[in-house]
PDB file of N, CA and C in Angstrom:
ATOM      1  N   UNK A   1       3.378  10.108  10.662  1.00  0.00           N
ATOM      2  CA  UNK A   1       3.236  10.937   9.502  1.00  0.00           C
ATOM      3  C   UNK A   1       2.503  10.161   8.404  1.00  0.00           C
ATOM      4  N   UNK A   2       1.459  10.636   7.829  1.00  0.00           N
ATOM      5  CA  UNK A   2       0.937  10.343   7.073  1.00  0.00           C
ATOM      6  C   UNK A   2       1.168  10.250   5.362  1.00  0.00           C
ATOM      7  N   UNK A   3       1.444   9.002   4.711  1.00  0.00           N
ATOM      8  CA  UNK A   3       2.128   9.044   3.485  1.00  0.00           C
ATOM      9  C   UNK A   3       0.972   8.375   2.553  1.00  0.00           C
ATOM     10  N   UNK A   4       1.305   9.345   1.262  1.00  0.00           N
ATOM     11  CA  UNK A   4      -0.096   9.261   0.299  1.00  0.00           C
ATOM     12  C   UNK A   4       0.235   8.410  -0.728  1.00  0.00           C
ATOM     13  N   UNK A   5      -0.246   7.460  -1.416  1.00  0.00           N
ATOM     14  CA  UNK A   5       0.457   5.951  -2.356  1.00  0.00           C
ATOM     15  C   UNK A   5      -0.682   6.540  -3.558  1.00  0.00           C
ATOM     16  N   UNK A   6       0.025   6.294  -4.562  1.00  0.00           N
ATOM     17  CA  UNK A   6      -0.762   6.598  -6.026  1.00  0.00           C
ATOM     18  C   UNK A   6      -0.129   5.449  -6.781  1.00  0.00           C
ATOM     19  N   UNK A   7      -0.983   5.374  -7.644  1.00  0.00           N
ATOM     20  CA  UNK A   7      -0.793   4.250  -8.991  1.00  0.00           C
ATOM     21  C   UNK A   7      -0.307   5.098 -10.090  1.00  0.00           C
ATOM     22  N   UNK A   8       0.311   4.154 -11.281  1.00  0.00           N
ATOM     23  CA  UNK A   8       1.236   5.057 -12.115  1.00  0.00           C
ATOM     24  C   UNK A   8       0.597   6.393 -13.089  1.00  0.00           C
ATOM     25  N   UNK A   9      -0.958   6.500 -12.886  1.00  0.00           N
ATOM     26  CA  UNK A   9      -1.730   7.385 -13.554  1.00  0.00           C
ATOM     27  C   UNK A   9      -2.175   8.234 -12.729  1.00  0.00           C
ATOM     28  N   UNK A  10      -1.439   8.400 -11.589  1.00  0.00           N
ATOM     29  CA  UNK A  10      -1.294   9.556 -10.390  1.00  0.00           C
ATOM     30  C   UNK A  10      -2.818   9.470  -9.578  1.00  0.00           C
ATOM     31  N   UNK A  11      -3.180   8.478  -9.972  1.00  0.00           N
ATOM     32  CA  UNK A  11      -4.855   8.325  -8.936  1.00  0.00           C
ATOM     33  C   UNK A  11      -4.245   7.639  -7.131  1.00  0.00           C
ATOM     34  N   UNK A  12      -5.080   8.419  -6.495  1.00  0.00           N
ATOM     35  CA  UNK A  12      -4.543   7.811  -4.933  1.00  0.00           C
ATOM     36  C   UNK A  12      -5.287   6.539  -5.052  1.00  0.00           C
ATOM     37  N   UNK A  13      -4.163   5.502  -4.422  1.00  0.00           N
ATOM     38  CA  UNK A  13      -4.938   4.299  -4.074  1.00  0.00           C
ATOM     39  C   UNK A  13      -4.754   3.907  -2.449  1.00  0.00           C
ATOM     40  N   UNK A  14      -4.374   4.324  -1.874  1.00  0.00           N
ATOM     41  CA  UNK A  14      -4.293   3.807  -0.664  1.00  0.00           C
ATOM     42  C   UNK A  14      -3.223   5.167   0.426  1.00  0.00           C
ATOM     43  N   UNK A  15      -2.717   4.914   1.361  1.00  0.00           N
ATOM     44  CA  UNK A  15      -2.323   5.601   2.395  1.00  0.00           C
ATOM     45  C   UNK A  15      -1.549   4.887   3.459  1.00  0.00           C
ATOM     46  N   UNK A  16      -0.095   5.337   3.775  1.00  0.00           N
ATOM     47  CA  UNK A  16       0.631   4.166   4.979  1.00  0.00           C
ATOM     48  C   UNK A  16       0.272   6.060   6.058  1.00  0.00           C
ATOM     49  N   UNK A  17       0.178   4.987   7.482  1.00  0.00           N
ATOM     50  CA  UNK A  17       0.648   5.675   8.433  1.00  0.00           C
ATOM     51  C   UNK A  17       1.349   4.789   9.688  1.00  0.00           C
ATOM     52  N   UNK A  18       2.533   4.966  10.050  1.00  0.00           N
ATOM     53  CA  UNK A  18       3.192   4.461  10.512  1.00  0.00           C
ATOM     54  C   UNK A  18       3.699   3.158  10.053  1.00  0.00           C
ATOM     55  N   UNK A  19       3.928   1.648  10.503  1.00  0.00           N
ATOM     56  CA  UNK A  19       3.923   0.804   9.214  1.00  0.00           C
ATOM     57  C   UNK A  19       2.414   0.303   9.378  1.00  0.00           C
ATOM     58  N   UNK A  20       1.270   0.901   8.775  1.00  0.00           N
ATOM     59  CA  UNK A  20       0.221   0.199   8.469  1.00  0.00           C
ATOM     60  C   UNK A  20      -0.579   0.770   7.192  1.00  0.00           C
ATOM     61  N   UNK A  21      -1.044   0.429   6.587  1.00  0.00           N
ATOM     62  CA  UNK A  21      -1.498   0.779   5.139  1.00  0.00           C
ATOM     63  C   UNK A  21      -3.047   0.695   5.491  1.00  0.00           C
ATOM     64  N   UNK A  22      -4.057   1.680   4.447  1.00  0.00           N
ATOM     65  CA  UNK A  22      -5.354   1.842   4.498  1.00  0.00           C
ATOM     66  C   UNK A  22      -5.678   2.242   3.112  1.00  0.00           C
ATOM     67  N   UNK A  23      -6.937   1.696   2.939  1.00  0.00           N
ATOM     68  CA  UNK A  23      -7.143   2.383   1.465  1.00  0.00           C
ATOM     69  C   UNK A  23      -7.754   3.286   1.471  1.00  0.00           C
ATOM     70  N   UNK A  24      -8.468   4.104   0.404  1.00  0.00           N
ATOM     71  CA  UNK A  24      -8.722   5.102   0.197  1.00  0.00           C
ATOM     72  C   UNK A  24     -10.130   5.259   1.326  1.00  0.00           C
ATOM     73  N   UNK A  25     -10.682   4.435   1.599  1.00  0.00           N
ATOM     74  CA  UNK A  25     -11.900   4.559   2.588  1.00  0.00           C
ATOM     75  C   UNK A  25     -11.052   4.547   4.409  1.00  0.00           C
ATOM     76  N   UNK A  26     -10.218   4.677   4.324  1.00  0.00           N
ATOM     77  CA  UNK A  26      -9.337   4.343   5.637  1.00  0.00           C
ATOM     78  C   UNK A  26      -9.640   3.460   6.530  1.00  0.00           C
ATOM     79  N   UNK A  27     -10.016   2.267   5.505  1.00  0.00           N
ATOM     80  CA  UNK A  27     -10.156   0.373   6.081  1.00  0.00           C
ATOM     81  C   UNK A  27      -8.300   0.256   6.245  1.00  0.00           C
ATOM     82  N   UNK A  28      -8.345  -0.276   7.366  1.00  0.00           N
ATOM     83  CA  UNK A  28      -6.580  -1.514   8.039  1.00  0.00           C
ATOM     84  C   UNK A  28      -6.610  -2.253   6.513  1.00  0.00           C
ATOM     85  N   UNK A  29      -5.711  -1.940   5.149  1.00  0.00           N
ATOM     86  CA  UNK A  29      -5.593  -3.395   4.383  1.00  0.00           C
ATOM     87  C   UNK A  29      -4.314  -4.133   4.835  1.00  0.00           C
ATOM     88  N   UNK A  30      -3.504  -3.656   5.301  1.00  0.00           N
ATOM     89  CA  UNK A  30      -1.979  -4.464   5.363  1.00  0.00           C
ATOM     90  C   UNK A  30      -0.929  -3.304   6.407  1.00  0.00           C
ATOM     91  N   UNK A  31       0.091  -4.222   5.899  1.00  0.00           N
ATOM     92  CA  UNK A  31       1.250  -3.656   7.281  1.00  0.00           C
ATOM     93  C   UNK A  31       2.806  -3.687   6.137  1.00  0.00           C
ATOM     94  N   UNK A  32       3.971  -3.052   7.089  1.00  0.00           N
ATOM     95  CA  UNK A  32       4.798  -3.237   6.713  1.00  0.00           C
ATOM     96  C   UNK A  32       5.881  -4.140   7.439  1.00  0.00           C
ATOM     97  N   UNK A  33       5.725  -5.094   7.239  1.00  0.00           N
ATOM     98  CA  UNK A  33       6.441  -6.107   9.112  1.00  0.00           C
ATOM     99  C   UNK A  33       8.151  -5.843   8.687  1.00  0.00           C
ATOM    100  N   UNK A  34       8.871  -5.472   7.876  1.00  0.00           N
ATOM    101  CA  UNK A  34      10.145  -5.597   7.553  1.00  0.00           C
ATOM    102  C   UNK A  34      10.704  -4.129   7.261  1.00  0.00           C
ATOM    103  N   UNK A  35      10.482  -3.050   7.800  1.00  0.00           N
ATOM    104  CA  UNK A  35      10.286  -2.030   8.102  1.00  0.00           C
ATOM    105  C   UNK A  35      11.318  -1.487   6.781  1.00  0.00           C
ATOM    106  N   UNK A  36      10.840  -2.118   5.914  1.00  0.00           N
ATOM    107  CA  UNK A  36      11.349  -1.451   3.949  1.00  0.00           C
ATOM    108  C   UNK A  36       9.737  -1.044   3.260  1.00  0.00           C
ATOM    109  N   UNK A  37      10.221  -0.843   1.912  1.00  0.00           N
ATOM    110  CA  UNK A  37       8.796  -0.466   1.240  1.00  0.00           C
ATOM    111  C   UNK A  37       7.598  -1.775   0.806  1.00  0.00           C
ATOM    112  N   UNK A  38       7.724  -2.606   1.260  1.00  0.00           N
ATOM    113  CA  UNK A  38       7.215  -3.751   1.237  1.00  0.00           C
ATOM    114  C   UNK A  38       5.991  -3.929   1.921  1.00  0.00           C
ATOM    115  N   UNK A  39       4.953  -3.989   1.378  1.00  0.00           N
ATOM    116  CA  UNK A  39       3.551  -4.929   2.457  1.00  0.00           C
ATOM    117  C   UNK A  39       3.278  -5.423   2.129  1.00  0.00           C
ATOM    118  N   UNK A  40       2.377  -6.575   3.391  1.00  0.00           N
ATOM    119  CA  UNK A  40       1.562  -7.225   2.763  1.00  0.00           C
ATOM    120  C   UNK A  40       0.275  -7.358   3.508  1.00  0.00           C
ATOM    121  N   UNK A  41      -0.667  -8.333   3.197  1.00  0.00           N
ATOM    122  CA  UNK A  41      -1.999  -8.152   3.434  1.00  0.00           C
ATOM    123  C   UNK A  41      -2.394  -8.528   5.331  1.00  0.00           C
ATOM    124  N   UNK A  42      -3.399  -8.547   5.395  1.00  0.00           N
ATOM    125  CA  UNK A  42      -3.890  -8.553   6.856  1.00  0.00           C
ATOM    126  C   UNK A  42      -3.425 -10.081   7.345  1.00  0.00           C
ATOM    127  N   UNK A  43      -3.373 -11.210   6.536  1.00  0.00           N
ATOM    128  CA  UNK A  43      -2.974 -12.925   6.317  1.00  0.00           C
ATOM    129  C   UNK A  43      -1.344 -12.923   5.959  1.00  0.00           C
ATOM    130  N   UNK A  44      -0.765 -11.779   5.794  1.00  0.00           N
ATOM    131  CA  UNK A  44       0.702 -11.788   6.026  1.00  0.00           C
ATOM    132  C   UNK A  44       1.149 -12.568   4.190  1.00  0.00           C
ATOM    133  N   UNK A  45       0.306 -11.764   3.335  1.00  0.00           N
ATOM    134  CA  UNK A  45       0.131 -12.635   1.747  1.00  0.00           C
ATOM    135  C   UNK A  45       0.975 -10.791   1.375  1.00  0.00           C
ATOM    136  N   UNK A  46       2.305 -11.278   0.375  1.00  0.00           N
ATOM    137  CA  UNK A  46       2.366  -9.804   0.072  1.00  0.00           C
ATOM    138  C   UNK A  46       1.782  -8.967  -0.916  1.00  0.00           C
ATOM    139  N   UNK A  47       1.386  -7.839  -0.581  1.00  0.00           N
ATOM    140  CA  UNK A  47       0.275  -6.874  -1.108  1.00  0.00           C
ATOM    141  C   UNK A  47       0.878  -6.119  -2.295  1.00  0.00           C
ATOM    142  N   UNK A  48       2.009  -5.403  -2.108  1.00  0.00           N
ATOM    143  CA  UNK A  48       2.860  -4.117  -3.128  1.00  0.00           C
ATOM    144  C   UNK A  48       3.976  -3.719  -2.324  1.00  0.00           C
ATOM    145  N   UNK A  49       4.795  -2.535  -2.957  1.00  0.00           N
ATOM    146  CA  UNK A  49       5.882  -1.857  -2.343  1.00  0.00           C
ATOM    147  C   UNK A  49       5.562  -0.621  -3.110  1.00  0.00           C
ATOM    148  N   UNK A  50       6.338   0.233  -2.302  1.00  0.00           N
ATOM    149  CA  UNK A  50       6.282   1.466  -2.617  1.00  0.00           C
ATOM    150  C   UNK A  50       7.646   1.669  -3.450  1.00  0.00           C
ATOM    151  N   UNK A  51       7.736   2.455  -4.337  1.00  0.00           N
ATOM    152  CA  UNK A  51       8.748   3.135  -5.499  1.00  0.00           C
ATOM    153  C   UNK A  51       8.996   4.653  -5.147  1.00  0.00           C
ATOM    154  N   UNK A  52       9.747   5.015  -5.191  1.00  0.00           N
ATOM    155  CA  UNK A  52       9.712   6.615  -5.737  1.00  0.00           C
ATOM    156  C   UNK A  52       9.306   7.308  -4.540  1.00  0.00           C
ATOM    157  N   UNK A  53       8.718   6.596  -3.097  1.00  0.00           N
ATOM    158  CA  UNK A  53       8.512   7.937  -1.931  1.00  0.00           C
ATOM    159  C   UNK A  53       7.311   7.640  -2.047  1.00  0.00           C
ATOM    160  N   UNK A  54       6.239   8.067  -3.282  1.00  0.00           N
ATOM    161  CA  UNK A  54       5.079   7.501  -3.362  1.00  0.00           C
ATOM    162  C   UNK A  54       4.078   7.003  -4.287  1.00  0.00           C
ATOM    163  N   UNK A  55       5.167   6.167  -4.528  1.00  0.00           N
ATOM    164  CA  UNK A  55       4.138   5.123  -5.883  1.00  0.00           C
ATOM    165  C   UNK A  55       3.714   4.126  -5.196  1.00  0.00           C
ATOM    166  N   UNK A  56       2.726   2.912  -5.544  1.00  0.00           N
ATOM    167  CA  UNK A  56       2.618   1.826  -4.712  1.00  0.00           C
ATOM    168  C   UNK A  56       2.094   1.239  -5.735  1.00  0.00           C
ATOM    169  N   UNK A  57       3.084  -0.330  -5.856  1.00  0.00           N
ATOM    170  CA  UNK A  57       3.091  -1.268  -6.947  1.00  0.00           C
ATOM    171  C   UNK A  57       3.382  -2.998  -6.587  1.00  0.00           C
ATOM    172  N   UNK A  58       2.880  -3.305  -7.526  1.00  0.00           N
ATOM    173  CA  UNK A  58       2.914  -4.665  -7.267  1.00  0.00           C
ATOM    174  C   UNK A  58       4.040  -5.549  -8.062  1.00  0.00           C
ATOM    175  N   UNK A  59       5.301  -5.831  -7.306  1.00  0.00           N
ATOM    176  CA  UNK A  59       6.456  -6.700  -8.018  1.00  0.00           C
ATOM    177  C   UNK A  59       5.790  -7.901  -8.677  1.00  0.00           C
ATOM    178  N   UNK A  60       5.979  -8.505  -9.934  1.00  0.00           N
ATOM    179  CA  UNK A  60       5.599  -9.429 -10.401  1.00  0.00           C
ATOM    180  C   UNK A  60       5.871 -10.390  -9.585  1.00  0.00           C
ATOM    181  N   UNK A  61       7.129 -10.588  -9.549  1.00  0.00           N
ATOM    182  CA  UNK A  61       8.060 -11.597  -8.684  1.00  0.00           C
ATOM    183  C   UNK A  61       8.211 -11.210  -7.674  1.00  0.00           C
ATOM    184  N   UNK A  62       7.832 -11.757  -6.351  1.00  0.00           N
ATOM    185  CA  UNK A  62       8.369 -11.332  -4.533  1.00  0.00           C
ATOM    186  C   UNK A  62       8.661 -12.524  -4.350  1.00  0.00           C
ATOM    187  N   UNK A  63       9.886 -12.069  -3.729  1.00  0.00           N
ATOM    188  CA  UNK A  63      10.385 -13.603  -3.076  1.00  0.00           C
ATOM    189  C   UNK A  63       9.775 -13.931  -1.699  1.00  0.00           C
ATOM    190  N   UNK A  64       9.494 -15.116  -1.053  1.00  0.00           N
ATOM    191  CA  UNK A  64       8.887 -15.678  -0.184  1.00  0.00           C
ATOM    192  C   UNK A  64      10.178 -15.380   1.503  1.00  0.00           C
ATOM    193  N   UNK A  65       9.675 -14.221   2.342  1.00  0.00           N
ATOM    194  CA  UNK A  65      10.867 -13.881   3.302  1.00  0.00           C
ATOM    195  C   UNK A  65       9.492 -14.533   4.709  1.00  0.00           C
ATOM    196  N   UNK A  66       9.475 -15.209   4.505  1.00  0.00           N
ATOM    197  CA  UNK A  66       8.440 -15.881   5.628  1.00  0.00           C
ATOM    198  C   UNK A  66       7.065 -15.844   6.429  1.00  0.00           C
ATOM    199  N   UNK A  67       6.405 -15.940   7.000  1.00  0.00           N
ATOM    200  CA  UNK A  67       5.348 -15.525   7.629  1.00  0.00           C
ATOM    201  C   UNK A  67       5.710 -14.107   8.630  1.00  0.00           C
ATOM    202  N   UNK A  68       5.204 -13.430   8.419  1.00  0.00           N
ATOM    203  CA  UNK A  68       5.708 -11.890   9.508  1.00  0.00           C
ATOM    204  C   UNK A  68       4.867 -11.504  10.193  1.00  0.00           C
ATOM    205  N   UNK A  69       3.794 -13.007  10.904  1.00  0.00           N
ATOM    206  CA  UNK A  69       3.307 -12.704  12.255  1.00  0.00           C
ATOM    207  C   UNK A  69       2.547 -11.930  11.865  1.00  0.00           C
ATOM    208  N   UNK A  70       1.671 -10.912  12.837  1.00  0.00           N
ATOM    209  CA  UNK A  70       0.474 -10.392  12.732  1.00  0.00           C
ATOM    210  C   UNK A  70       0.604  -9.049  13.991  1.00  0.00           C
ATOM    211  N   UNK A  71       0.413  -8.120  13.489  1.00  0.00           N
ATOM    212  CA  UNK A  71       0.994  -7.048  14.450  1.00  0.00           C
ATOM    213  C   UNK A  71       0.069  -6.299  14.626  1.00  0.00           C
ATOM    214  N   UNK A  72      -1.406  -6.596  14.980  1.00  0.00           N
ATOM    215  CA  UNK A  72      -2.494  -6.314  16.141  1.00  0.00           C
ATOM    216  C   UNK A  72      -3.022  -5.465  14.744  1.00  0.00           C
ATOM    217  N   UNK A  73      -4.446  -4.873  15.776  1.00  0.00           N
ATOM    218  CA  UNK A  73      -5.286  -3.770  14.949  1.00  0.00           C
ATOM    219  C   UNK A  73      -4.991  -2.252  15.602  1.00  0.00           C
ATOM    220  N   UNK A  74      -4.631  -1.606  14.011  1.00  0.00           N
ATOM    221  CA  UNK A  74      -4.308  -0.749  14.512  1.00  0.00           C
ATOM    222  C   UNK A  74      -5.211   0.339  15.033  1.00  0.00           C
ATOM    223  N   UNK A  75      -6.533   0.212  14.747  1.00  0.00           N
ATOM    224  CA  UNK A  75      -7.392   1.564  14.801  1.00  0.00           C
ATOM    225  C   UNK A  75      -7.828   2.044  13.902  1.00  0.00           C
ATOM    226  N   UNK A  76      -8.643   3.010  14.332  1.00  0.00           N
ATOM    227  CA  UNK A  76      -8.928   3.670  13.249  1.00  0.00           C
ATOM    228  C   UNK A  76      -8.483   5.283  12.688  1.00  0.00           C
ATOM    229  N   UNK A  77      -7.620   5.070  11.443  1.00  0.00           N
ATOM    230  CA  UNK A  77      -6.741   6.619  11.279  1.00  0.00           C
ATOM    231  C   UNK A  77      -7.516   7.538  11.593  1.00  0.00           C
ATOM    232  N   UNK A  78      -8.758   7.753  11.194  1.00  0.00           N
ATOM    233  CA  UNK A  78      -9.311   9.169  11.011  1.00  0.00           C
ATOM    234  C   UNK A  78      -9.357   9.433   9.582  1.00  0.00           C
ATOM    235  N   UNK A  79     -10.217  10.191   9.018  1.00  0.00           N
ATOM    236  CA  UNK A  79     -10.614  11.191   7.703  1.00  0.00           C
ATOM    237  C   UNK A  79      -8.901  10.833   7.345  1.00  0.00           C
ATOM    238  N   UNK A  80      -8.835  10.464   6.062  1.00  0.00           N
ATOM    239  CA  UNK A  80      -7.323  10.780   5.132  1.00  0.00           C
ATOM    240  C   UNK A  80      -6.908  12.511   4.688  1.00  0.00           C
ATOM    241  N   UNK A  81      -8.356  12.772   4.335  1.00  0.00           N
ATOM    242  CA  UNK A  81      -8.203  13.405   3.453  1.00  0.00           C
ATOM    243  C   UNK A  81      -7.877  13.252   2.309  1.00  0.00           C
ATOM    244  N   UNK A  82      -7.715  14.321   1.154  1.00  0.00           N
ATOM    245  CA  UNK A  82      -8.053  13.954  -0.554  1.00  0.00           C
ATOM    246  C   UNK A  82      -6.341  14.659  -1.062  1.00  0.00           C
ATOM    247  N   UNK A  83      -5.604  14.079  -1.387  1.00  0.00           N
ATOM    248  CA  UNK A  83      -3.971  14.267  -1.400  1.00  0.00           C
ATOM    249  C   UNK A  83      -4.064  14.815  -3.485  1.00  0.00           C
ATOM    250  N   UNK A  84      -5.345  14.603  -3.768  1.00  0.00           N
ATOM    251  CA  UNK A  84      -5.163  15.224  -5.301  1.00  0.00           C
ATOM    252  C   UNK A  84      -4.681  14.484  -6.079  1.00  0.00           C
ATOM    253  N   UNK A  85      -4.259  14.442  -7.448  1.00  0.00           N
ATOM    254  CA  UNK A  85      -4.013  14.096  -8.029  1.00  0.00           C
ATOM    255  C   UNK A  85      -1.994  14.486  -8.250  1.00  0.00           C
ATOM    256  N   UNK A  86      -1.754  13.100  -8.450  1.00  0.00           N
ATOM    257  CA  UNK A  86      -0.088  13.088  -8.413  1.00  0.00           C
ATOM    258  C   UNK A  86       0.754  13.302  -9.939  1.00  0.00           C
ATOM    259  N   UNK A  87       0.136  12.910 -10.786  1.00  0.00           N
ATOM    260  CA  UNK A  87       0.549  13.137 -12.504  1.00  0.00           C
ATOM    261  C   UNK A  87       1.124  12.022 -12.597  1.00  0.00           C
ATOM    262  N   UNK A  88       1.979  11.671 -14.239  1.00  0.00           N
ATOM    263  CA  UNK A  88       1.907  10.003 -14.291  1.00  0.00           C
ATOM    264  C   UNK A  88       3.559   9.637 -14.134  1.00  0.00           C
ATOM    265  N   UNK A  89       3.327   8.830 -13.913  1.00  0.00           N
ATOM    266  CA  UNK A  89       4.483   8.047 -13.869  1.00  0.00           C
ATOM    267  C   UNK A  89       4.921   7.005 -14.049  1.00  0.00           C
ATOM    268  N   UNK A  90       5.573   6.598 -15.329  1.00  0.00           N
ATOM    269  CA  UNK A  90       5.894   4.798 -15.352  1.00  0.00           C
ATOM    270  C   UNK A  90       6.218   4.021 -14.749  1.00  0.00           C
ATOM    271  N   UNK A  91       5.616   3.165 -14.468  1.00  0.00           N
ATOM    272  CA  UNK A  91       5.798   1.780 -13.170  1.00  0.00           C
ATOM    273  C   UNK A  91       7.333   1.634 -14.211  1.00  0.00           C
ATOM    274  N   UNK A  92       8.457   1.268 -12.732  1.00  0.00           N
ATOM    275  CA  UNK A  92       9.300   0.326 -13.200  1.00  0.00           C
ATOM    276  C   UNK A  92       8.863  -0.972 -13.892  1.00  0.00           C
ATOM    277  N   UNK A  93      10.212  -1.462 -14.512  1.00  0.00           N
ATOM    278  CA  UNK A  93      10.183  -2.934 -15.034  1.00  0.00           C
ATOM    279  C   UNK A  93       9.765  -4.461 -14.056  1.00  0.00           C
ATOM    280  N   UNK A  94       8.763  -4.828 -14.374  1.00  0.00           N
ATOM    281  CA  UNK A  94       8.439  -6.024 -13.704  1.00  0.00           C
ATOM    282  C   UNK A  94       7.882  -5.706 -12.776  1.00  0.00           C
ATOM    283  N   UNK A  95       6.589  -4.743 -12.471  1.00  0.00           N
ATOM    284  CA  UNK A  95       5.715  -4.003 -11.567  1.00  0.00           C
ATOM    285  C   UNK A  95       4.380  -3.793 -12.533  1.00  0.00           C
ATOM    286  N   UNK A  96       3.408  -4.327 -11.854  1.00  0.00           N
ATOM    287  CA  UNK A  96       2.008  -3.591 -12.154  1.00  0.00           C
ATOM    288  C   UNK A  96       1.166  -2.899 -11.178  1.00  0.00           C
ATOM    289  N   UNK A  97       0.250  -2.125 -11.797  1.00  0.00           N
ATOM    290  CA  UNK A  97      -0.422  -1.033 -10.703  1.00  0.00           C
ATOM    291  C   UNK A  97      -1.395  -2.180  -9.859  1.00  0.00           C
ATOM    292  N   UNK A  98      -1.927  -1.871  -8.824  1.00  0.00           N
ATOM    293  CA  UNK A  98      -2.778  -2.470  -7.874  1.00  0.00           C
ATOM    294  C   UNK A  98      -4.171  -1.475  -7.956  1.00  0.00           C
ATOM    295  N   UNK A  99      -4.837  -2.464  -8.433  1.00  0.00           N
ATOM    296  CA  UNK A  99      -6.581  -1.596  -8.879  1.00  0.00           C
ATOM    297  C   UNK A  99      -6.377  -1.167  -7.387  1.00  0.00           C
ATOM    298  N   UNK A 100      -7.606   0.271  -7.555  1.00  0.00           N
ATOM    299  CA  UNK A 100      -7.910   0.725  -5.977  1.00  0.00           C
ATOM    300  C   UNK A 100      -9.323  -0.126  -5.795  1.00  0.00           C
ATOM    301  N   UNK A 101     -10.172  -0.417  -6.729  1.00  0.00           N
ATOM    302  CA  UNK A 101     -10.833  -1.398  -6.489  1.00  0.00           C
ATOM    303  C   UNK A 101     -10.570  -2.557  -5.930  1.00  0.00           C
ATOM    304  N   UNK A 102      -9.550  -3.230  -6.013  1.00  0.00           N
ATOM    305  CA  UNK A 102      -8.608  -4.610  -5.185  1.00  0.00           C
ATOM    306  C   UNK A 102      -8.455  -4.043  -3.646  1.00  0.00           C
ATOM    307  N   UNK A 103      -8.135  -2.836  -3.522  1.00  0.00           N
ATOM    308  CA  UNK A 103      -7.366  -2.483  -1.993  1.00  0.00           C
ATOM    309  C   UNK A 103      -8.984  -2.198  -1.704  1.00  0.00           C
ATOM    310  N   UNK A 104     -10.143  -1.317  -2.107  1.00  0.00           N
ATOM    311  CA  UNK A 104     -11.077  -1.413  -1.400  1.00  0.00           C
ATOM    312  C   UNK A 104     -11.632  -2.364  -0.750  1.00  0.00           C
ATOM    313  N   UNK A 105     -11.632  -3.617  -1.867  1.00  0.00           N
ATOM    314  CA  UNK A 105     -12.292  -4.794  -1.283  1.00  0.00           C
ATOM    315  C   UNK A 105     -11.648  -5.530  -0.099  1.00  0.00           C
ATOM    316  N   UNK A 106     -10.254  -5.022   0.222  1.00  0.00           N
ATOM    317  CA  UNK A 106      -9.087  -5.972   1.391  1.00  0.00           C
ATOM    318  C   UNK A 106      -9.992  -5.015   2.655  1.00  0.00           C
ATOM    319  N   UNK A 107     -10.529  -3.987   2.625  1.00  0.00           N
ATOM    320  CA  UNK A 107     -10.889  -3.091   4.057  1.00  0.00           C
ATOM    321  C   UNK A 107     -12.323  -3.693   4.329  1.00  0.00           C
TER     322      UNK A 107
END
């Protein structure tokens, strides 16, 4: 199932399907190896977590839960499609948004 990630000014920045994350161009940027709202990048560096079902943010502070291995390529999703605009929402405390410019450049 396909799940749509927005930043706190309701712009889509990226997309999980299954545990693997893509950005808005549906480039592989990261995974979820700890099967919570947590990813991180293709080098196993952590990326954001998801809030709310579908916010996707970056904890100031992540604590260091180890190297989580590398869990192949997944393919290629297919067309995302355009999920619209989400409306705003305040990042929790000690979270900033993740440019979609940053996640483009990881694909």
């Amino acid at each position: 199932m396909k799940q749509f990630l927005f930043n706190s000014s309701g712009n889509w920045t990226a997309f999980k399907i299954g545990k693997y994350l893509y950005n808005t161009k549906a480039k592989w940027i990261g995974w979820f190896p700890w099967d919570d709202e947590n990813a991180v990048d293709k080098n196993g560096q952590y990326l954001g977590s998801i809030f709310s079902s579908n916010r996707f943010y970056k904890l100031n502070h992540f604590p260091y839960r180890g190297y989580p291995g590398y869990p192949g390529y997944p393919g290629y999703p297919g067309y995302p499609g355009y999920p619209g605009y989400a409306g705003y929402s305040p990042r929790p405390f000690t979270t900033n948004d993740i440019s979609k410019d940053y996640l483009l450049g990881l694909g």
